[in-house]
N, C-alpha and C. Protein backbone atom coordinates (compact mmCIF):
# COMPACT_ATOMS: atom_id res chain seq x y z
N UNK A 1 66.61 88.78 115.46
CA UNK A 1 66.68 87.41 115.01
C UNK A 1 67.31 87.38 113.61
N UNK A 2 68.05 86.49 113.53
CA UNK A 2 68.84 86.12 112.08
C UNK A 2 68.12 85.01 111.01
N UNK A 3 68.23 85.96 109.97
CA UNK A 3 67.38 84.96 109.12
C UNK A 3 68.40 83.58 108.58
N UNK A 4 68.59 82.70 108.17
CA UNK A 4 68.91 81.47 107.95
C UNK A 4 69.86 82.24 107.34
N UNK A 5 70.13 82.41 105.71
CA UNK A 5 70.74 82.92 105.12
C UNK A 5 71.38 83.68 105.85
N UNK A 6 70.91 85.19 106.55
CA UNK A 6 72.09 85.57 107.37
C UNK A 6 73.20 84.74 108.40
N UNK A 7 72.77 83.47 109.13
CA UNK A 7 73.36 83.10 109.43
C UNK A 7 74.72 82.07 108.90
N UNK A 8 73.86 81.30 108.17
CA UNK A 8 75.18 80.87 107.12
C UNK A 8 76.04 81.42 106.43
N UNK A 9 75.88 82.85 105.94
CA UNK A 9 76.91 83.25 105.70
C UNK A 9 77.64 84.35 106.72
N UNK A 10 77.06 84.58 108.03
CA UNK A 10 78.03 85.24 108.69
C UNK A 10 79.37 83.86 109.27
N UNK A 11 78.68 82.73 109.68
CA UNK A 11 79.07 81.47 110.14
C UNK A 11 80.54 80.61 109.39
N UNK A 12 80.07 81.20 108.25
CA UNK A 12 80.72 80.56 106.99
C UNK A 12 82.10 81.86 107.00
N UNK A 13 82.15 83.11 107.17
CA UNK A 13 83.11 84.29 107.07
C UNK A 13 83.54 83.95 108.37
N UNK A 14 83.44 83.67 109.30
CA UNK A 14 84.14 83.53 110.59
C UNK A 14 84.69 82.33 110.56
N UNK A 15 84.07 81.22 110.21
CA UNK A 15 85.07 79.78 109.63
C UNK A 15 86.26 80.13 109.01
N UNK A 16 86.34 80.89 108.41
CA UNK A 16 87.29 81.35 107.32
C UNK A 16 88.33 82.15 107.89
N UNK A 17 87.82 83.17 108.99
CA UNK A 17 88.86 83.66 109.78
C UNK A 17 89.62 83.15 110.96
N UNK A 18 88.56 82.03 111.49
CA UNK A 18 89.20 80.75 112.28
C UNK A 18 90.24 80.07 111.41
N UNK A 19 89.85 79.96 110.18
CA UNK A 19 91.08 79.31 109.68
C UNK A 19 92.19 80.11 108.80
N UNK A 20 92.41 81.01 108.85
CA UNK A 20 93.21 82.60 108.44
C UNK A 20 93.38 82.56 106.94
N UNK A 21 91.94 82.06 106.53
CA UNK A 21 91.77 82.28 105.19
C UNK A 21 91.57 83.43 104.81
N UNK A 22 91.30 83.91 103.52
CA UNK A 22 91.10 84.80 103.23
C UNK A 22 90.00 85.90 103.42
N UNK A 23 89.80 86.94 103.81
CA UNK A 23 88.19 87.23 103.66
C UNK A 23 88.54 89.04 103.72
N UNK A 24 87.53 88.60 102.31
CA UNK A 24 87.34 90.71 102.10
C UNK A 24 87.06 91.72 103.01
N UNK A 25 87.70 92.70 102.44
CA UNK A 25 87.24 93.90 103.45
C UNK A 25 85.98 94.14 103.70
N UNK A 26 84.89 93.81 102.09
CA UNK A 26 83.73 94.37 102.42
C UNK A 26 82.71 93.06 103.69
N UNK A 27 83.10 92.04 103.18
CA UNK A 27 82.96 90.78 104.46
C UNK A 27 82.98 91.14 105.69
N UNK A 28 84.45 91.48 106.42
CA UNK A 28 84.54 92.40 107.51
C UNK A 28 83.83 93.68 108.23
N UNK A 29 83.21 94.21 107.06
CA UNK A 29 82.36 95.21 107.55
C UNK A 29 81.33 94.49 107.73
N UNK A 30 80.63 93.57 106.26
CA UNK A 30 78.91 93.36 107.20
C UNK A 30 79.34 92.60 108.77
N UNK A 31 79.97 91.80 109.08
CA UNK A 31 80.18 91.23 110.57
C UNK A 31 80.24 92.04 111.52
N UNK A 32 80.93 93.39 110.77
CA UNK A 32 80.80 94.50 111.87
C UNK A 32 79.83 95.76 112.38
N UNK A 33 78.82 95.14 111.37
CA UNK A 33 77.81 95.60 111.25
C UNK A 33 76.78 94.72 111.59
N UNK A 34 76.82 93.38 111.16
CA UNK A 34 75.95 92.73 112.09
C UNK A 34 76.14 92.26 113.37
N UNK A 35 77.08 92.40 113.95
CA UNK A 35 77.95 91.99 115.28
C UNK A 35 77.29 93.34 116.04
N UNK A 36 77.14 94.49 115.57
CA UNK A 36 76.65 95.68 116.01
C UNK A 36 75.47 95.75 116.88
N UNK A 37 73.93 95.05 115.66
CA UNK A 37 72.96 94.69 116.65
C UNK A 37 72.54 93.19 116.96
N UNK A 38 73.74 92.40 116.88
CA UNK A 38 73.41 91.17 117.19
C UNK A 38 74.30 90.60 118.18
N UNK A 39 73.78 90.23 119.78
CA UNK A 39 74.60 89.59 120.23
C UNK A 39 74.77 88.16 120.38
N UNK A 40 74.17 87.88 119.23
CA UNK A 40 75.14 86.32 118.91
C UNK A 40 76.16 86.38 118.26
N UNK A 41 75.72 87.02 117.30
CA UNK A 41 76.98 87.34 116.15
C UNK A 41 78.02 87.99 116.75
N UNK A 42 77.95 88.78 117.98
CA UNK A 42 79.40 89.27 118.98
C UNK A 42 79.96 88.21 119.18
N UNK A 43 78.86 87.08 119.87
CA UNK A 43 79.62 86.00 120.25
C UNK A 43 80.61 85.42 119.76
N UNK A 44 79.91 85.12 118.46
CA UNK A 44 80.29 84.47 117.50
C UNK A 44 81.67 84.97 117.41
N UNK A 45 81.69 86.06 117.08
CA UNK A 45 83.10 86.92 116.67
C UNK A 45 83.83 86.52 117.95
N UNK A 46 83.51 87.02 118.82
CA UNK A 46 84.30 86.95 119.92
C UNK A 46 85.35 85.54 120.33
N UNK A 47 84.33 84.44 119.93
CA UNK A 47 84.41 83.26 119.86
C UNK A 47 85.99 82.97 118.91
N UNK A 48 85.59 83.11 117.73
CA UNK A 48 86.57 83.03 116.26
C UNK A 48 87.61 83.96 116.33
N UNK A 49 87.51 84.93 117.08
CA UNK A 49 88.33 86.44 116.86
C UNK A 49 89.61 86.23 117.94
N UNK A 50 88.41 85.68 119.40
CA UNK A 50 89.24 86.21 120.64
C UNK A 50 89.14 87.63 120.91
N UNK A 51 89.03 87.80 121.97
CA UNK A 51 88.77 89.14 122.44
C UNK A 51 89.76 90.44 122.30
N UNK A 52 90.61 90.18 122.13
CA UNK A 52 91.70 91.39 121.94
C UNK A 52 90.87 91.52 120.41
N UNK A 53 91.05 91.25 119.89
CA UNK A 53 90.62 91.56 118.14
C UNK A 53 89.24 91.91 117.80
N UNK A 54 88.09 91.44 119.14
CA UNK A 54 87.49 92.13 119.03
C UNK A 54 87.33 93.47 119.77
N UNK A 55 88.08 93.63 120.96
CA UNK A 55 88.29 94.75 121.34
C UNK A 55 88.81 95.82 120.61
N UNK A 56 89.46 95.17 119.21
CA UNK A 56 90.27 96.46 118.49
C UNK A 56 89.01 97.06 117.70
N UNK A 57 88.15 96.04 117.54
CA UNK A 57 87.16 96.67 116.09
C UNK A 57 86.04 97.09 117.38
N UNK A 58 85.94 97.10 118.37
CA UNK A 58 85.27 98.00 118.84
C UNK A 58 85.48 99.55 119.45
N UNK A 59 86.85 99.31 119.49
CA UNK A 59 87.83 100.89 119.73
C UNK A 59 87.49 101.67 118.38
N UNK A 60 87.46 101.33 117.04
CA UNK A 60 86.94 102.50 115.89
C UNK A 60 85.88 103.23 116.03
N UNK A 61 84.68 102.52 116.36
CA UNK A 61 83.79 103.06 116.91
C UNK A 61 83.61 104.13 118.01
C-alpha cells in the first residue's frame, strides 16, 4: 500500500513524463523502484509510458 505522499509524488513524476517534461534521473529510478513492488505504480507507468518503454526498463533488470 502507498502512503499518500508516496502517491502524489510518484503521480505528479509521471504527469510530467506524460507531458515530456522534464524529470531527473534520480526521479526515474525511485518509479523504478517503486513500480518494482507496486502493481499500481506498473500501471501507472505503463499507463503514462506505454508499454514498449516500459518493456525497455524492464529488460535492465
Amino acid at each position: 500500500m502507498l502512503s499518500t505522499a508516496t502517491r502524489i509524488r510518484v503521480q505528479e513524476i509521471i504527469c510530467r513524463i506524460e507531458r515530456q517534461e522534464k524529470v531527473e534521473l534520480s526521479e526515474r529510478i525511485y518509479l523504478s523502484k517503486i513500480a518494482s513492488v507496486s502493481i499500481i505504480v506498473r500501471g501507472w507507468l505503463n499507463k503514462g509510458l506505454g508499454s514498449e518503454a516500459l518493456n525497455i526498463d524492464q529488460d535492465i533488470y
